[in-house]
Protein backbone atom coordinates (compact mmCIF):
# COMPACT_ATOMS: atom_id res chain seq x y z
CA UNK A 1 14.21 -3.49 -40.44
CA UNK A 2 12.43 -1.10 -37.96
CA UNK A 3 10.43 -2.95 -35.11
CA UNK A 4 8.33 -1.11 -32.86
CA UNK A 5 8.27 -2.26 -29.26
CA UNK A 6 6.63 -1.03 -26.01
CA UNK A 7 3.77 -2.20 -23.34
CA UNK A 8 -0.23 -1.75 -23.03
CA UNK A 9 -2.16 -2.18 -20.78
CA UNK A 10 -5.38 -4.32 -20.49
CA UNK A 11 -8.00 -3.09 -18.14
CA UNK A 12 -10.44 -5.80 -17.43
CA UNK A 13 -13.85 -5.03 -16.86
CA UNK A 14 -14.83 -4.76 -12.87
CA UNK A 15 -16.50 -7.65 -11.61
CA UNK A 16 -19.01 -7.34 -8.49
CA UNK A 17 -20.28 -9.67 -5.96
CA UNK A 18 -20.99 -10.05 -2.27
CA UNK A 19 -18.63 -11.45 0.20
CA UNK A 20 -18.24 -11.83 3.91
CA UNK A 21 -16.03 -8.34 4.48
CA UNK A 22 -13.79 -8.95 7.72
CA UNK A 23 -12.84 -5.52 8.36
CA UNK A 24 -17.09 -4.94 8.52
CA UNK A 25 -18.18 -8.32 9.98
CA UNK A 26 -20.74 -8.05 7.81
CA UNK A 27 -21.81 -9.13 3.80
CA UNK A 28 -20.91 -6.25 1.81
CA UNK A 29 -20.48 -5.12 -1.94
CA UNK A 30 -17.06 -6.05 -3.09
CA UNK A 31 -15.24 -4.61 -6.64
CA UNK A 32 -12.42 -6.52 -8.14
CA UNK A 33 -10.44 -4.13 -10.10
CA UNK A 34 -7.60 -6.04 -12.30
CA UNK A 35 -5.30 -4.95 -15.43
CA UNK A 36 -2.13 -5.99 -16.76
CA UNK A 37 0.83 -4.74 -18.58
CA UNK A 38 1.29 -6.47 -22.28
CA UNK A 39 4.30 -6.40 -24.20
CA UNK A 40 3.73 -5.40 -27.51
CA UNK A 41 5.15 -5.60 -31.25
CA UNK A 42 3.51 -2.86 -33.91
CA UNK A 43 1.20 -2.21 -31.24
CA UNK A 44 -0.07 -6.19 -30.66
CA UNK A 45 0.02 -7.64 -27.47
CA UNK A 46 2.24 -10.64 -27.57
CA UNK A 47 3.23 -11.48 -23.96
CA UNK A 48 2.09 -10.42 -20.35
CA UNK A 49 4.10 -8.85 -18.59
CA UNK A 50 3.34 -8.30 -15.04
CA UNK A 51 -0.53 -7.57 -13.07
CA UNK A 52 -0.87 -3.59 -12.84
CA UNK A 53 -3.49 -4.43 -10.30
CA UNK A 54 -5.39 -7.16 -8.86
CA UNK A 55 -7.39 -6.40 -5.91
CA UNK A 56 -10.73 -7.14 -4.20
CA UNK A 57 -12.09 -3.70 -2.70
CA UNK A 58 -15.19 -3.58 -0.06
CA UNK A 59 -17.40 -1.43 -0.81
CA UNK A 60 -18.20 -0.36 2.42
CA UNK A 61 -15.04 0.16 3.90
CA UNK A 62 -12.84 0.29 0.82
CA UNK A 63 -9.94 -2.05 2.44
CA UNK A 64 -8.05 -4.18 -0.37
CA UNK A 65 -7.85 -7.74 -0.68
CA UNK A 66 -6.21 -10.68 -2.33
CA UNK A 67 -8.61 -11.69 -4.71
CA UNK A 68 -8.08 -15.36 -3.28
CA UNK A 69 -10.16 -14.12 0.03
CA UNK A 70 -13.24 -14.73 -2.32
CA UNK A 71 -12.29 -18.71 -2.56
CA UNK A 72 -10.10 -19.12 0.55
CA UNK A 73 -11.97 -16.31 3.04
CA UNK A 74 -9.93 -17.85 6.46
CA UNK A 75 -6.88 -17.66 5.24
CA UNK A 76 -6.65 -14.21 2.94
CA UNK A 77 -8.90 -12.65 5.82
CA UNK A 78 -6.38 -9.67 6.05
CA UNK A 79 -6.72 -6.16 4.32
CA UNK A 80 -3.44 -5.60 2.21
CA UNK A 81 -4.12 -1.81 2.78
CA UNK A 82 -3.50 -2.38 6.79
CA UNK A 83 -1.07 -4.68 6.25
CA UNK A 84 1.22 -2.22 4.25
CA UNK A 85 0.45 0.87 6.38
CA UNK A 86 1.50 -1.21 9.23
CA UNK A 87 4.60 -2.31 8.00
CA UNK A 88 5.40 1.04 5.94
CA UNK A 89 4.98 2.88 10.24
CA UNK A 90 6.89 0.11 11.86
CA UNK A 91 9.72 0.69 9.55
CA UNK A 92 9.55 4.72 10.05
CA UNK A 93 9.41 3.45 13.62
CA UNK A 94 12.47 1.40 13.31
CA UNK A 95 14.30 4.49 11.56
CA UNK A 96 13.60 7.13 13.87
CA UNK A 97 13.64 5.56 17.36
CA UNK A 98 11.07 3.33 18.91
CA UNK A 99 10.23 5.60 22.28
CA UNK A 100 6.80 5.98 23.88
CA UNK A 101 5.58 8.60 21.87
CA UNK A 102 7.10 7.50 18.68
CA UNK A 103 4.62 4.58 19.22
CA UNK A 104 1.95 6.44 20.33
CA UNK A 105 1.85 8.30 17.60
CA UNK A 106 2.25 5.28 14.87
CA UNK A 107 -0.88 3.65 17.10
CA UNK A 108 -2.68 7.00 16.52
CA UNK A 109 -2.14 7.10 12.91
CA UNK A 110 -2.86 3.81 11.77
CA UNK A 111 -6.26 4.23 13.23
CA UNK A 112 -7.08 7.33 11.90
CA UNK A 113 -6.24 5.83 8.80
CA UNK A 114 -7.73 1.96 9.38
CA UNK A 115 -10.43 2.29 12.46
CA UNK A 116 -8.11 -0.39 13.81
CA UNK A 117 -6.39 -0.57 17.24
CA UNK A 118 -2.70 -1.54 17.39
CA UNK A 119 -1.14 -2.75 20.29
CA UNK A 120 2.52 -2.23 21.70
CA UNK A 121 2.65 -6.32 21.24
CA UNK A 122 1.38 -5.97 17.55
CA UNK A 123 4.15 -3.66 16.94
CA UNK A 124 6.98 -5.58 18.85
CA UNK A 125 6.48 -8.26 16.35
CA UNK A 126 6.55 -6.11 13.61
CA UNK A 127 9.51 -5.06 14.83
CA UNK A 128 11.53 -8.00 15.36
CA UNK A 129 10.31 -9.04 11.87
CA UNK A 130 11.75 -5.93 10.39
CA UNK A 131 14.98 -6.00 12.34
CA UNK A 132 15.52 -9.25 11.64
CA UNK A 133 15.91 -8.61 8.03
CA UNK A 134 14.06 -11.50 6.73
CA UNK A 135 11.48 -8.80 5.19
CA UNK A 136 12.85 -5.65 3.96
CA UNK A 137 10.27 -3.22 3.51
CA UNK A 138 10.54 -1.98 0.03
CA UNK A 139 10.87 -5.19 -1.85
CA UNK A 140 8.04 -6.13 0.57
CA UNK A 141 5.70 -2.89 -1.11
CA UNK A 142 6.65 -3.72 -4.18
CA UNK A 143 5.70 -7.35 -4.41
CA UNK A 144 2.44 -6.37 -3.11
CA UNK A 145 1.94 -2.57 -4.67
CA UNK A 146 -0.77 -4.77 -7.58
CA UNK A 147 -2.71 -5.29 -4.54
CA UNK A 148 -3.70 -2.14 -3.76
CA UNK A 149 -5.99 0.83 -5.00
CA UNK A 150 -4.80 4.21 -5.64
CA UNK A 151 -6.30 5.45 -2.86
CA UNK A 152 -4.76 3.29 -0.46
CA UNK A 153 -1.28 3.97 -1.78
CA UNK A 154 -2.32 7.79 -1.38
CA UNK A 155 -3.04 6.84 2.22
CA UNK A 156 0.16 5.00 2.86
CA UNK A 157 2.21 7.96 1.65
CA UNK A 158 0.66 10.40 3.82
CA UNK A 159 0.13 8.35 6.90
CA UNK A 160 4.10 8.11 6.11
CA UNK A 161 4.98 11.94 5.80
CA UNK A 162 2.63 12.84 9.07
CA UNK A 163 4.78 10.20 11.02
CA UNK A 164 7.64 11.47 9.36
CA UNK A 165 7.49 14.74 10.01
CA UNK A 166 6.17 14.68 13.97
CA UNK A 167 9.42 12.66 14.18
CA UNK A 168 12.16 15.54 13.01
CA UNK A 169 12.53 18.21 11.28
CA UNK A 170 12.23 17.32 7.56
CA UNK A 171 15.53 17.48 5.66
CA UNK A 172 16.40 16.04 2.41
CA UNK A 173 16.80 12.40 3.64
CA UNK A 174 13.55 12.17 5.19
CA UNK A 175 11.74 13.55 2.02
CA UNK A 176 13.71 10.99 -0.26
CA UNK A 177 12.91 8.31 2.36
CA UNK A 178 9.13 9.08 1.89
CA UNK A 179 9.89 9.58 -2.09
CA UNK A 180 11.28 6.17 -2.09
CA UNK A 181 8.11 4.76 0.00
CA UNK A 182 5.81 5.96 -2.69
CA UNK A 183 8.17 4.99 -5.57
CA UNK A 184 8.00 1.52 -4.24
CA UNK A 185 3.84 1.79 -4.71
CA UNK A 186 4.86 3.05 -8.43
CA UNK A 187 3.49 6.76 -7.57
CA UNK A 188 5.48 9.28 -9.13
CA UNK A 189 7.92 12.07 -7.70
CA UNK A 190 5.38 14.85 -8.92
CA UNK A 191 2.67 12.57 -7.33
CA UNK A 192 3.89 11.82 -4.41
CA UNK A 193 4.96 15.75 -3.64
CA UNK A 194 1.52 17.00 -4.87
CA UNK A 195 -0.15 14.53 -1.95
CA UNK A 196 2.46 15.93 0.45
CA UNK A 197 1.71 19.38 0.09
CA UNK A 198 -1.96 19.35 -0.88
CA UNK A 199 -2.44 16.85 2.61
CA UNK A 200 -0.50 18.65 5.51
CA UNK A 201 1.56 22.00 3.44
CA UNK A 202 4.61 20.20 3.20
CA UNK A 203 7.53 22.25 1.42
């Protein structure tokens, strides 16, 4: 007997509200986008799989939250978007050599791409978490890639590549290093090189 088996996915329809936004310090406008991969039989959805994405996004800002910051606002007060980027630099950091201007530049970047100061204390802890190996990085994305919007993941890759490449000179290993970044956000290769090249005329 023939069975036909694959996924679907189930968009949900956006829900909107008003919410105490901590990045603005002010009420704003908030979208929470959510869908979800289904496992399917002759096309009908018989189990659920996994969240595709589940995120709270201000509308003034457009930072990314856990949903739960809607019921539990003191303790999911943090943007997932700055809390990737953050980690996603420190580890680039960690990689390429923590010197003065390595840092600089990471505290440069992440508020271009945030509005948010950094300081060389913020990033020693981020450091000693990384080097510590309690958190690898890329498992780390990936449990929290659902959180996210496109968008942001387009950020993270090229805030990623610019540090990258002010580091060295880009060889193979760096560009699979920022591959496997963006892979980890489930962004494709062709993706992931278009953003490259279309964002700072990366070969």
């Amino acid at each position: 007997m023939f069975i036909l088996m694959g996924e679907a996915e189930k968009v949900e329809p956006v829900k909107q509200g008003s919410f105490d936004c901590p990045n603005c310090q002010a009420s704003q406008q908030y979208a929470h986008h959510q869908s979800t991969a289904y496992f399917t039989v002759f096309g009908i959805k018989v189990a659920k799989l996994n969240p595709l994405e589940n995120f709270v996004m201000c509308c003034g800002c457009r930072s990314c939250f856990d949903p739960q910051i809607l019921q539990s606002p003191e303790n999911f007060s943090t943007a997932i978007d700055q809390l990737l980027l953050f980690r996603v630099l420190n580890y680039l950091l960690s990689g390429y050599g923590d010197t003065i201007h390595s840092r600089s530049r990471l505290q440069s970047l992440y508020q271009e791409f945030t509005g948010v100061e950094k300081s060389n204390i913020d990033i020693d802890e981020e450091q000693a978490l990384i080097n510590s190996g309690c958190a690898p990085t890329l498992p780390f994305l990936t449990t929290h890639k659902y959180l996210l919007s496109l968008e942001k993941k387009h950020q993270i890759v090229i805030a990623a590549y610019s540090f990258a490449s002010g580091s060295c000179l880009m060889e193979h290993h760096d560009r699979v290093r920022i591959n496997t970044i963006g892979s980890s956000l489930d962004l494709s290769l062709p993706e992931i090189e278009y953003l490259i090249v279309n964002s700072h005329g990366g070969e």
